[in-house]
N, C-alpha and C. Protein backbone atom coordinates (compact mmCIF):
# COMPACT_ATOMS: atom_id res chain seq x y z
N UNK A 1 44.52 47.85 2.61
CA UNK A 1 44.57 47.41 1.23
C UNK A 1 43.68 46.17 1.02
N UNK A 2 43.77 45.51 1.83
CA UNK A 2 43.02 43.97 1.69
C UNK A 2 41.20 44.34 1.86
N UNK A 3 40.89 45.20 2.75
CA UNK A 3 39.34 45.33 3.00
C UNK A 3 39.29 46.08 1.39
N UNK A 4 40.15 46.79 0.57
CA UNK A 4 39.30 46.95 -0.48
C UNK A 4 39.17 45.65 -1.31
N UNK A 5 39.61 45.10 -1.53
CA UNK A 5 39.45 43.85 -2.01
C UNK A 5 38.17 42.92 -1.86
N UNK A 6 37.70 43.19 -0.57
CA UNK A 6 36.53 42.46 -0.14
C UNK A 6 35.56 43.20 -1.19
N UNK A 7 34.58 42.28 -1.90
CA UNK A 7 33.72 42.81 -2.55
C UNK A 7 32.50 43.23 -2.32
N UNK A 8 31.83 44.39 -2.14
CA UNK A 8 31.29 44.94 -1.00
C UNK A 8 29.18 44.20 -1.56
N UNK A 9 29.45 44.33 -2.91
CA UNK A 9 27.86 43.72 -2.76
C UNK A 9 27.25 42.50 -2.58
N UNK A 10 28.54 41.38 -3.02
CA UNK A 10 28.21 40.23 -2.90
C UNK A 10 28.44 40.29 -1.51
N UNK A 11 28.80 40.72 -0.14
CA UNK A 11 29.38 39.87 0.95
C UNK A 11 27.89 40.76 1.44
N UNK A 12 27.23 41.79 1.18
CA UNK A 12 25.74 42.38 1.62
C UNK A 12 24.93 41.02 1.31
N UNK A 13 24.81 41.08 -0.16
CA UNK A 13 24.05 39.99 -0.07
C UNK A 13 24.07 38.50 0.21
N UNK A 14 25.37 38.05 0.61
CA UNK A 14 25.18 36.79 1.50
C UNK A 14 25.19 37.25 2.66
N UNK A 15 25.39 38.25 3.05
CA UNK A 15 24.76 38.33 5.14
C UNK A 15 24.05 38.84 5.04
N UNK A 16 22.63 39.15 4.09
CA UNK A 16 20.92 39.20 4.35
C UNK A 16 20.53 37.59 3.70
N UNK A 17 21.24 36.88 3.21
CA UNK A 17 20.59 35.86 2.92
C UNK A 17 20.86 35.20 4.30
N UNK A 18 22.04 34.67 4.51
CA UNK A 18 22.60 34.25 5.81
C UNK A 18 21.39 34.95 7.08
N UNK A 19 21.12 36.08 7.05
CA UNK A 19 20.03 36.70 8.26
C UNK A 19 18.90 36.00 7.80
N UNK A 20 18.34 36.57 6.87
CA UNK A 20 16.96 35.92 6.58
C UNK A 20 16.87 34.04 6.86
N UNK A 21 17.96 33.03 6.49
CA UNK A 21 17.68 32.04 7.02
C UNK A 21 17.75 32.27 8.53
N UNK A 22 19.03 32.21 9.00
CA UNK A 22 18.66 32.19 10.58
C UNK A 22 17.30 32.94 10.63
N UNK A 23 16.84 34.37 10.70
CA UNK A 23 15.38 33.97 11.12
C UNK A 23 14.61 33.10 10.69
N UNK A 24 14.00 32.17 9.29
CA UNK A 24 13.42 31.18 9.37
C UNK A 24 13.70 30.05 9.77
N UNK A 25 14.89 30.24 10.50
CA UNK A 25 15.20 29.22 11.82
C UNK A 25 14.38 28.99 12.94
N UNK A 26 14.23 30.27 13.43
CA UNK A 26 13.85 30.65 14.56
C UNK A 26 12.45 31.01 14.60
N UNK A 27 11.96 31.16 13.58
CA UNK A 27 10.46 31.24 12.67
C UNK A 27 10.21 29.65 13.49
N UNK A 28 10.75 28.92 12.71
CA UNK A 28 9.94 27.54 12.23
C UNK A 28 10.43 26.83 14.17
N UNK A 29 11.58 26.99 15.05
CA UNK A 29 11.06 26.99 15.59
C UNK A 29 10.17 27.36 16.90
N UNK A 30 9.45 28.97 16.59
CA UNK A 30 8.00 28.93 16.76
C UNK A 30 7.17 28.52 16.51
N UNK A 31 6.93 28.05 15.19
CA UNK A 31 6.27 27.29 15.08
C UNK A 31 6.33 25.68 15.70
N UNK A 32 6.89 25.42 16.25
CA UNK A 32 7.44 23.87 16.59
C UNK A 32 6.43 24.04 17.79
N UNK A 33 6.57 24.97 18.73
CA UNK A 33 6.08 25.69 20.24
C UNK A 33 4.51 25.46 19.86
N UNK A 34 3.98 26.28 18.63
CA UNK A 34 2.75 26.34 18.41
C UNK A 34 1.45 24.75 17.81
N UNK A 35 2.98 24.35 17.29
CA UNK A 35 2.75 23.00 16.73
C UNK A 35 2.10 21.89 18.18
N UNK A 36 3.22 21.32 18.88
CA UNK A 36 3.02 21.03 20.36
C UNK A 36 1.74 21.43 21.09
N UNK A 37 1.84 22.85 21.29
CA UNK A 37 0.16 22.76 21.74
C UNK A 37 -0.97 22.38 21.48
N UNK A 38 -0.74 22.96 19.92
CA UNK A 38 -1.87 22.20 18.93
C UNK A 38 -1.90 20.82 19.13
N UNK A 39 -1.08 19.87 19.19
CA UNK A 39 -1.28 18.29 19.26
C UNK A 39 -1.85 18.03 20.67
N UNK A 40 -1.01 18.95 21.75
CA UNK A 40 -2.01 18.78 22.94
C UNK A 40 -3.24 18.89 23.14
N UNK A 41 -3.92 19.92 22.78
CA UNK A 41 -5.07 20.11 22.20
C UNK A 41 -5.84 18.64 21.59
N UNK A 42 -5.47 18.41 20.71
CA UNK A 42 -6.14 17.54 19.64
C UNK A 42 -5.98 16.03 20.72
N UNK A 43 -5.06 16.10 21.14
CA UNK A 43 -4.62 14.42 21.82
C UNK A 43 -5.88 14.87 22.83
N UNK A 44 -6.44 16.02 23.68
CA UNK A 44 -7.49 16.02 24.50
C UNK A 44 -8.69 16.09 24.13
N UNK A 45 -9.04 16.77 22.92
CA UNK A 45 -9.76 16.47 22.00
C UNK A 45 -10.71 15.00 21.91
N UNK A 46 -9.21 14.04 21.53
CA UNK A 46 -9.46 12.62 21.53
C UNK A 46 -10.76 12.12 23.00
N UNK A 47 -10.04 12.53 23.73
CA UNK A 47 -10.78 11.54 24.64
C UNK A 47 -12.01 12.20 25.49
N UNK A 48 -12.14 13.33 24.83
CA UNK A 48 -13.52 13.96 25.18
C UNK A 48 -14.82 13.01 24.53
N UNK A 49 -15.77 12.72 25.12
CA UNK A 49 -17.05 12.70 25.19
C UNK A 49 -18.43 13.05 24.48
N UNK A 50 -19.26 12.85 23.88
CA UNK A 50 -19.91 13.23 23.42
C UNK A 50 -19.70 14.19 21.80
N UNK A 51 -20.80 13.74 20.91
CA UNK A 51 -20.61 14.44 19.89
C UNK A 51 -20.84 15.93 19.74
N UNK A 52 -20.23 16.57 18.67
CA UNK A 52 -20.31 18.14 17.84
C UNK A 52 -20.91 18.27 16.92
N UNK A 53 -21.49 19.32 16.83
CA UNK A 53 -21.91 19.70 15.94
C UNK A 53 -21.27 19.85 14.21
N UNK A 54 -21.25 19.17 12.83
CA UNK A 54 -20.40 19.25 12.09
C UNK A 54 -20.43 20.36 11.66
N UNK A 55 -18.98 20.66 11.49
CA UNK A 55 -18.35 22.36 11.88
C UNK A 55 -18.85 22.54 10.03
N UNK A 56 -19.74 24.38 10.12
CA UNK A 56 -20.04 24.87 8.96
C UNK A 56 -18.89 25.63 8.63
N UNK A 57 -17.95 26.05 9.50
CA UNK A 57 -16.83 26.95 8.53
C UNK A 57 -15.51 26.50 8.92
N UNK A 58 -14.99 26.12 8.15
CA UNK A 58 -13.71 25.62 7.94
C UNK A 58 -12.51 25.56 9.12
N UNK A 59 -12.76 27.18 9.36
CA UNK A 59 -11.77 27.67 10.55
C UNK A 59 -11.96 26.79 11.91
N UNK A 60 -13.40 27.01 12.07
CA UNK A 60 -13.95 26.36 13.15
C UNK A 60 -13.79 24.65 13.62
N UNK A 61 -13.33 24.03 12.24
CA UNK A 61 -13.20 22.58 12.13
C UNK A 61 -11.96 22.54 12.31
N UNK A 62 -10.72 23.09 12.70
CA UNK A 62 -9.63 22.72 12.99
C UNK A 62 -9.66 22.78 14.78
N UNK A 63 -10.85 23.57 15.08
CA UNK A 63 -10.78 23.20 16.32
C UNK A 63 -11.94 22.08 17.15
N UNK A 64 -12.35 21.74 16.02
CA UNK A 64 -12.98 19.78 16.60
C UNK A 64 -12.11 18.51 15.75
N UNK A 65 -10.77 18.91 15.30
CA UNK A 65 -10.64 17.68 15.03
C UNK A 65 -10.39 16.68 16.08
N UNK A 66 -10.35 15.29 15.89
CA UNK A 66 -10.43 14.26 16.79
C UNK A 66 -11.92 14.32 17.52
N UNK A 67 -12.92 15.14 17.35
CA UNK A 67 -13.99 14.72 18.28
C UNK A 67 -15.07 13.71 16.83
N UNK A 68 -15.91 13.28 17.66
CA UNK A 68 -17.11 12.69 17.17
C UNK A 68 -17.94 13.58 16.45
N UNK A 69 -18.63 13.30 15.26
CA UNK A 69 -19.90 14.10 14.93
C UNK A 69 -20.49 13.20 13.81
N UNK A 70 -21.37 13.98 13.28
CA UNK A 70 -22.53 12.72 12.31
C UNK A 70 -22.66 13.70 11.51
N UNK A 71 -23.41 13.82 10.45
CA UNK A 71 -24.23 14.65 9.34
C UNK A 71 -24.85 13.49 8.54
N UNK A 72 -25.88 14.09 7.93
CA UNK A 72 -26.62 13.71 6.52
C UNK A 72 -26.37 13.57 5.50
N UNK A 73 -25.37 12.69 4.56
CA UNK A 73 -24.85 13.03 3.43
C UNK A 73 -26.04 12.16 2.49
N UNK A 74 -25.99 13.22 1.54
CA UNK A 74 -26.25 12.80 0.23
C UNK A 74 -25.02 12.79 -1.12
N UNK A 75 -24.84 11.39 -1.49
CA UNK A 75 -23.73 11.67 -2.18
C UNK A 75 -23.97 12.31 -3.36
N UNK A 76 -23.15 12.81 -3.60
CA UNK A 76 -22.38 13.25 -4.54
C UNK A 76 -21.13 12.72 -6.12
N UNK A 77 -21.68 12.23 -6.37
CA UNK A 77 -20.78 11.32 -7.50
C UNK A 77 -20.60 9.60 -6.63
N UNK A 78 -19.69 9.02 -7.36
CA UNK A 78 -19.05 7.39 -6.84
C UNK A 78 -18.26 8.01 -5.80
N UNK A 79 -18.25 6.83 -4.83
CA UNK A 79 -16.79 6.88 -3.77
C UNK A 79 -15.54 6.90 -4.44
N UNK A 80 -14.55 7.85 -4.07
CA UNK A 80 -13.42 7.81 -4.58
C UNK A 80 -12.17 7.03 -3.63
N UNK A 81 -11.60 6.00 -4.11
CA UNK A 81 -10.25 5.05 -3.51
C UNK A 81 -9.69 6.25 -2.87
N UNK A 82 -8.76 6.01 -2.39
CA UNK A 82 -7.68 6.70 -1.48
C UNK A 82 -6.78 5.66 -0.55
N UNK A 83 -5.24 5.94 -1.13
CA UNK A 83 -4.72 4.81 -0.01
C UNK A 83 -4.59 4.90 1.53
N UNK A 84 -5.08 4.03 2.07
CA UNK A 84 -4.85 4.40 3.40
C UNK A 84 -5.31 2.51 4.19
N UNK A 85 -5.22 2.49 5.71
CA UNK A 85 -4.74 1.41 6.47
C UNK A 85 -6.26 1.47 6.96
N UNK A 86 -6.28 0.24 7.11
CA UNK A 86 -7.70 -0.55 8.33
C UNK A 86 -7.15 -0.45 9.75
N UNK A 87 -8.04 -0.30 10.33
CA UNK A 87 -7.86 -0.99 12.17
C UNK A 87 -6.74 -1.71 12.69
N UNK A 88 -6.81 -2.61 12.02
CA UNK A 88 -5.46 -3.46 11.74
C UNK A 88 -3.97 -3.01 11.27
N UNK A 89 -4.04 -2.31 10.66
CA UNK A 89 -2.35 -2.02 10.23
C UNK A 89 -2.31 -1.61 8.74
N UNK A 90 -3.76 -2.73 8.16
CA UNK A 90 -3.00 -3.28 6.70
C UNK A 90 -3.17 -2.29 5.76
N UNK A 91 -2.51 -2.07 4.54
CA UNK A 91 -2.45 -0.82 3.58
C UNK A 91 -3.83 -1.81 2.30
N UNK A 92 -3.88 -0.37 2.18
CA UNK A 92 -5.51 -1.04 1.43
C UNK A 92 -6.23 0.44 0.62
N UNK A 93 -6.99 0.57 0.51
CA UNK A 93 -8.02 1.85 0.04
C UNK A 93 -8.98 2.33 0.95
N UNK A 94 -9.11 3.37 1.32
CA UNK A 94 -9.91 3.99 1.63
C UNK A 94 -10.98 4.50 0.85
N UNK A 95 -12.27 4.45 0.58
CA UNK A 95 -12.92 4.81 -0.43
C UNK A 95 -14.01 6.06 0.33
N UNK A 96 -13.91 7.22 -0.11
CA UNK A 96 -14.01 8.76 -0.05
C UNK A 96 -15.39 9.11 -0.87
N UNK A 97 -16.16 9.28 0.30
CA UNK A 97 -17.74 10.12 -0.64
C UNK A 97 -17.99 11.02 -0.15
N UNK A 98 -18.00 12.24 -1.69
CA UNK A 98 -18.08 13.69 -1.52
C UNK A 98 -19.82 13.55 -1.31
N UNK A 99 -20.08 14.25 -0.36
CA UNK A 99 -21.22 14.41 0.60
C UNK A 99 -21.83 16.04 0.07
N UNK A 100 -23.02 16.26 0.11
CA UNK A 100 -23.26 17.32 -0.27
C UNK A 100 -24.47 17.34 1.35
N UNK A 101 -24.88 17.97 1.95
CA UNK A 101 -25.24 18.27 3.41
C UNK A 101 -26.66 19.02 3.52
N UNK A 102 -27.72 18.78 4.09
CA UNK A 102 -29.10 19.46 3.87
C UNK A 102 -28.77 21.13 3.56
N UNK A 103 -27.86 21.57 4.08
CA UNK A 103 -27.72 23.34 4.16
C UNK A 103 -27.19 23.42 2.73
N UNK A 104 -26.60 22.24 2.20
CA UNK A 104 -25.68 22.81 0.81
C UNK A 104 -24.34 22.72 0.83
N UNK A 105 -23.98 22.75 2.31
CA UNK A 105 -22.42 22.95 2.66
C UNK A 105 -21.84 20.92 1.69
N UNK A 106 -20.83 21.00 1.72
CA UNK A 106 -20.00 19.73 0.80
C UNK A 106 -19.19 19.05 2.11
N UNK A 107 -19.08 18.21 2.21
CA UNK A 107 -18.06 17.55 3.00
C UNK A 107 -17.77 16.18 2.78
N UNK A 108 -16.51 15.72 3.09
CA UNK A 108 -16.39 14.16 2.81
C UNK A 108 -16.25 13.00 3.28
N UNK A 109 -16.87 12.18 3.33
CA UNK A 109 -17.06 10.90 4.73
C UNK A 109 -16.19 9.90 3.83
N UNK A 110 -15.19 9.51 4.91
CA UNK A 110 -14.51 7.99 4.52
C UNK A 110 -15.64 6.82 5.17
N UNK A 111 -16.23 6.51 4.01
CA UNK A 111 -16.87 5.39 4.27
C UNK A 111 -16.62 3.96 5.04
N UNK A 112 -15.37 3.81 4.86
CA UNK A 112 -14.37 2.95 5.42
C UNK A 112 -13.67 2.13 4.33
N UNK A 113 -12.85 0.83 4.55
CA UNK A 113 -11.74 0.42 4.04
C UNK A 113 -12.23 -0.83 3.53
N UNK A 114 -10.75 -1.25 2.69
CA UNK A 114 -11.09 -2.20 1.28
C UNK A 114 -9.69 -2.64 0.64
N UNK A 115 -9.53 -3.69 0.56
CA UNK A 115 -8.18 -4.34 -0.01
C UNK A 115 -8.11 -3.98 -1.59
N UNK A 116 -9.14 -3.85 -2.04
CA UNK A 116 -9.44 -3.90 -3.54
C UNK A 116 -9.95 -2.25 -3.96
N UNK A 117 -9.93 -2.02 -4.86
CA UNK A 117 -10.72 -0.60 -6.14
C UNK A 117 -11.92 -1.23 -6.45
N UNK A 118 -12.32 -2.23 -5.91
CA UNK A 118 -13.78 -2.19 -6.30
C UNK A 118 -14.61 -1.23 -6.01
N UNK A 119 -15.27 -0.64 -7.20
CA UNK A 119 -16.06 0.71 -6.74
C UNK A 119 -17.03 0.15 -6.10
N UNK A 120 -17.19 0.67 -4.41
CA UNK A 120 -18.97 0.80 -4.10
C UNK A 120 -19.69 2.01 -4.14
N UNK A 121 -20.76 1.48 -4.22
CA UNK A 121 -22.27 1.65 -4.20
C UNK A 121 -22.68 2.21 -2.53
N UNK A 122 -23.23 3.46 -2.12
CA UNK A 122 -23.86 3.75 -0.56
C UNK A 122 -25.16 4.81 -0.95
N UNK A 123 -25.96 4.63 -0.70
CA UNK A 123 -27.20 5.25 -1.04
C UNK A 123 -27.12 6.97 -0.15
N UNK A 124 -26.38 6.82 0.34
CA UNK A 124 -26.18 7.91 1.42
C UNK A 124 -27.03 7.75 2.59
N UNK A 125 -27.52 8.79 3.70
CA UNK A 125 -27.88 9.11 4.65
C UNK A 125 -27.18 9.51 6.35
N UNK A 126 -27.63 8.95 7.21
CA UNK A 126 -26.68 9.82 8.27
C UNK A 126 -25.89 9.04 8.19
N UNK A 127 -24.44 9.28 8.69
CA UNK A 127 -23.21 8.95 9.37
C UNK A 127 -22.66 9.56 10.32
N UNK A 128 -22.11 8.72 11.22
CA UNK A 128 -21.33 9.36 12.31
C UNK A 128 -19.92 8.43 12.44
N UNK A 129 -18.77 9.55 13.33
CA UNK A 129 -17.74 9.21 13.07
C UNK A 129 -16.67 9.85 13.84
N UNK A 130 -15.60 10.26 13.50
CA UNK A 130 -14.53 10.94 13.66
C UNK A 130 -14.00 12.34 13.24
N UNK A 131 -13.90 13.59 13.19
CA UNK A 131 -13.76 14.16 12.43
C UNK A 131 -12.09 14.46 12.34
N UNK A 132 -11.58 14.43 10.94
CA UNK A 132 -9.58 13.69 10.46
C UNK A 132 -9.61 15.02 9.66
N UNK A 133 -8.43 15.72 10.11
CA UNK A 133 -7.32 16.06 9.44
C UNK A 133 -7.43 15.52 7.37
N UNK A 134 -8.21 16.77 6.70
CA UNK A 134 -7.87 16.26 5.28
C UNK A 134 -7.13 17.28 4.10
N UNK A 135 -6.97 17.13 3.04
CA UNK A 135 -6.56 17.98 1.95
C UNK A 135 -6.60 19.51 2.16
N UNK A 136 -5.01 20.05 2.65
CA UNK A 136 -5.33 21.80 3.46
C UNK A 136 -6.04 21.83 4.68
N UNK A 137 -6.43 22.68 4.84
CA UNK A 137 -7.61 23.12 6.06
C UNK A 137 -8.71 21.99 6.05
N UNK A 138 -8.86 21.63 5.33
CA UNK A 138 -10.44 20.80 4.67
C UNK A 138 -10.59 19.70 6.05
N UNK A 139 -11.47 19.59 6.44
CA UNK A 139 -11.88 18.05 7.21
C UNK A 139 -12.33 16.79 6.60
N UNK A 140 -12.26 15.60 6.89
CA UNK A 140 -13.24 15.36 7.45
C UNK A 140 -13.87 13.97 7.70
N UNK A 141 -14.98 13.54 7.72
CA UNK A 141 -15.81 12.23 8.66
C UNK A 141 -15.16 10.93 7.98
N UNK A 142 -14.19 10.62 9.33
CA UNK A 142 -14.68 9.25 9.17
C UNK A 142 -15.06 8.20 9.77
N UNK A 143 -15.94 7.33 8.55
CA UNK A 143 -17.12 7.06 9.41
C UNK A 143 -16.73 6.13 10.48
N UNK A 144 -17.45 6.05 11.66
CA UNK A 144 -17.44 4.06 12.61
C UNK A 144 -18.58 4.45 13.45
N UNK A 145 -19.32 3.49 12.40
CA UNK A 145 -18.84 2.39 12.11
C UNK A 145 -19.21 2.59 10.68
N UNK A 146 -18.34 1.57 9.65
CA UNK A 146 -17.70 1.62 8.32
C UNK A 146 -19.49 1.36 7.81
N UNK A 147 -19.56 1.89 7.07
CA UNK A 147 -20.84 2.29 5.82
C UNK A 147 -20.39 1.50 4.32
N UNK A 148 -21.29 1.08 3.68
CA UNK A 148 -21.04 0.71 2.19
C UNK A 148 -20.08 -0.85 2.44
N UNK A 149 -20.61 -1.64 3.83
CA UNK A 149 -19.79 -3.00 3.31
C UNK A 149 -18.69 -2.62 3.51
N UNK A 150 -17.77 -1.93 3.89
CA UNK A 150 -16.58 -1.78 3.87
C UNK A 150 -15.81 -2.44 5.55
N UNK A 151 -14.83 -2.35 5.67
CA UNK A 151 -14.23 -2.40 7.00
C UNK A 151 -13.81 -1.29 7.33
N UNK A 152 -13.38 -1.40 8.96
CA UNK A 152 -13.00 -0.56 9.54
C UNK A 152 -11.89 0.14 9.17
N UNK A 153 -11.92 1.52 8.83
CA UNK A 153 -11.22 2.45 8.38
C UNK A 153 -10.08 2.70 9.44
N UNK A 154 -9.15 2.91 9.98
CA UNK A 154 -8.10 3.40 10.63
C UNK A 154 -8.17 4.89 11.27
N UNK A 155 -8.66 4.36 12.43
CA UNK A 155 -9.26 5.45 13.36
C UNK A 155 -8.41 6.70 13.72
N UNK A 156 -8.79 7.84 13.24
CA UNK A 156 -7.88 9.02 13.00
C UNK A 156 -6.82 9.08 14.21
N UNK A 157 -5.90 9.54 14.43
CA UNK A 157 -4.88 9.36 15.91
C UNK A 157 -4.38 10.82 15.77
N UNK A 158 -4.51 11.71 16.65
CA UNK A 158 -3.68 12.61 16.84
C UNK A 158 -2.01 12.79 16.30
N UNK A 159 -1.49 11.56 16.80
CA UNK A 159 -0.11 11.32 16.94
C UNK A 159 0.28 11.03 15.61
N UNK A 160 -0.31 11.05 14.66
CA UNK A 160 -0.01 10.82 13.22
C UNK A 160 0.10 12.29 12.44
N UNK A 161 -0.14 13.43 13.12
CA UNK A 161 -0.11 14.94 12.48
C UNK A 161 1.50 14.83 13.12
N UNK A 162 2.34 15.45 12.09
CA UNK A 162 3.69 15.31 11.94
C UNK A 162 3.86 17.09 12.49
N UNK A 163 4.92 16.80 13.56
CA UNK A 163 5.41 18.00 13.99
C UNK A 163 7.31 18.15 14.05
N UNK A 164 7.05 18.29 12.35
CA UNK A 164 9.02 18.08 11.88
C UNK A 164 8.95 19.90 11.66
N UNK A 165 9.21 20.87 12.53
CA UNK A 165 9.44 22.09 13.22
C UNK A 165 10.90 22.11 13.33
N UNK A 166 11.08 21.14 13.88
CA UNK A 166 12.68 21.54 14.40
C UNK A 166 13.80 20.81 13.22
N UNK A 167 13.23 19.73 12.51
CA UNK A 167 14.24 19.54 11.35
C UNK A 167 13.75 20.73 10.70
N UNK A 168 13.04 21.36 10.29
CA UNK A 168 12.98 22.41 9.54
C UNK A 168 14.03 23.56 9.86
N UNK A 169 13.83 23.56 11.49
CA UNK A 169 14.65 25.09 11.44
C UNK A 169 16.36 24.62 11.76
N UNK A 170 16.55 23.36 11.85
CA UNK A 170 18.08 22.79 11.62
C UNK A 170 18.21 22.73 10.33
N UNK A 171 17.82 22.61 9.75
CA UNK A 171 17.66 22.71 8.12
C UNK A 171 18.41 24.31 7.43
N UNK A 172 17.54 24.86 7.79
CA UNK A 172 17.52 26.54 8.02
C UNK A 172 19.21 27.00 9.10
N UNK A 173 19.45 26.34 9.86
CA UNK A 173 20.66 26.98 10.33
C UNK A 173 21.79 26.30 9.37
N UNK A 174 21.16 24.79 9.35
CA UNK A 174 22.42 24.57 8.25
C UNK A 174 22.77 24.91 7.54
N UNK A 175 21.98 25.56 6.65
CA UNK A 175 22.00 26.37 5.34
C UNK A 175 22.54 27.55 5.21
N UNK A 176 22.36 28.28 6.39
CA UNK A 176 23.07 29.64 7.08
C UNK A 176 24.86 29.24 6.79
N UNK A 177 25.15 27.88 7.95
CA UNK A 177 26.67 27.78 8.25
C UNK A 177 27.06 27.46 6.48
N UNK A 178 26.43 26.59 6.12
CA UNK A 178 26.93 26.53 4.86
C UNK A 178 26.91 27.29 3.70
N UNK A 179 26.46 28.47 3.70
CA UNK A 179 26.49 29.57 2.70
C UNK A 179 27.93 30.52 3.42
N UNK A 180 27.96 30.47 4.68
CA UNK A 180 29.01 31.28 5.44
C UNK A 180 30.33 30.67 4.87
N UNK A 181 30.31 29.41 5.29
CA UNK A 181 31.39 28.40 5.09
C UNK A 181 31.74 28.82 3.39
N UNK A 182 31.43 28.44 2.74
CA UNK A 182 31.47 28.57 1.21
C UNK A 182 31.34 29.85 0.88
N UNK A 183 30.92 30.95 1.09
CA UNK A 183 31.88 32.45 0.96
C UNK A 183 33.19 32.74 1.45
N UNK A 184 33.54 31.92 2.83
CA UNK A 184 34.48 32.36 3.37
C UNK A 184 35.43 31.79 2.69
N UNK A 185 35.41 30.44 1.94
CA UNK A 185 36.63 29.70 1.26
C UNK A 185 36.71 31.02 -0.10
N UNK A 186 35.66 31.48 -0.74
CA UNK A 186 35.69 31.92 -1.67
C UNK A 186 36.75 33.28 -1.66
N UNK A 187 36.17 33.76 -0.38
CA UNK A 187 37.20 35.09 0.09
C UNK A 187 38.30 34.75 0.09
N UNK A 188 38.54 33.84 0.84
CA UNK A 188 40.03 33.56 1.67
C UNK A 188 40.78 33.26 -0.12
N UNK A 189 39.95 32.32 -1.09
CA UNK A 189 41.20 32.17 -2.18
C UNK A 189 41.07 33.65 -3.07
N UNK A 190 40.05 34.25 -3.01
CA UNK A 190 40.09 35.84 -3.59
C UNK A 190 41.19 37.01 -3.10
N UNK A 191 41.30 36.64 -1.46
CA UNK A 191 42.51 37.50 -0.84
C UNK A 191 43.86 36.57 -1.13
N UNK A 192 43.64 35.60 -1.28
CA UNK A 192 45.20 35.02 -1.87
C UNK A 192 45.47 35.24 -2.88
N UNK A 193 44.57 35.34 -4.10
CA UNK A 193 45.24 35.47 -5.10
C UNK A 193 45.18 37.14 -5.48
């Protein structure tokens, strides 16, 4: 008598919701696994030697970040601010010039750092640098040594790409127990009354 009572579509669809989180539990952490290597990677990256070539396709630039490289920029509009830290620690602006590249390809060199929005002025030409982790997939240069009068920009670090994988997929189980939890009170006062 009581299993008819159980209501048969809602309790389907909280144990495929309940499934589907636990797997993006267990999703994310794989990804945590994939994450880790990747930083290993990049932390060896760091202390390799000699410059690269600046990567023409996108894909290819996630696998030189942290190395050295240079290009030719011709700018492209004013430097654009961006907040970000000097050498030092201190929070300040980063000021950002969209680069347009002898082939045509676009890319963007942090010129380096600045307490102030004072717009500068850089005539363009070569730079060399770092190549950072930017906006999506996107890369890219920044410079050292600092271009346009500026100071030293805050030298890209591996250890600053965030690998929160596993709050994600605790996140994801929590969400599981607590959709379980909160049907089951719902049942239990549905079979009481």
């Amino acid at each position: 008598m009581t299993a008819r009572r159980i209501p048969i579509l809602p309790t389907i669809i909280v144990l495929g919701a309940v499934a589907v989180m636990i797997a993006l539990g267990f999703w994310q952490l794989g990804r945590m696994h994939q994450k880790e290597a990747l930083l290993a990677r990049y932390a060896s990256s760091e202390g390799q030697g000699g410059e690269v070539a600046w990567p023409a396709d996108p894909a290819a630039a996630q696998d030189l970040l942290f190395r050295r490289s240079r290009f030719d920029c011709r700018p492209d509009g004013a430097p654009q601010p961006m907040a970000g830290h000097n050498a030092r620690g201190a929070t300040g602006w980063a000021h950002v010039q969209a680069c347009v590249l002898p082939g045509g390809q676009k890319a963007d060199l942090v010129l380096g750092w600045a307490r102030d929005l004072a717009p500068r002025q850089w005539a363009g030409g070569m730079a060399a640098g770092t190549i950072a982790p930017g906006a999506g997939k996107a890369v890219r240069l920044v410079a050292d040594p600092p271009l346009a009068g500026l100071d030293a920009n805050a030298a890209p670090d591996p250890r600053s790409v965030p690998n929160n994988h596993w709050s994600y997929a605790v996140q994801w189980f929590l969400f599981a127990g607590v959709a379980l939890t909160i049907y089951a009170l719902v049942l239990r006062k549905r079979l009481k009354g």
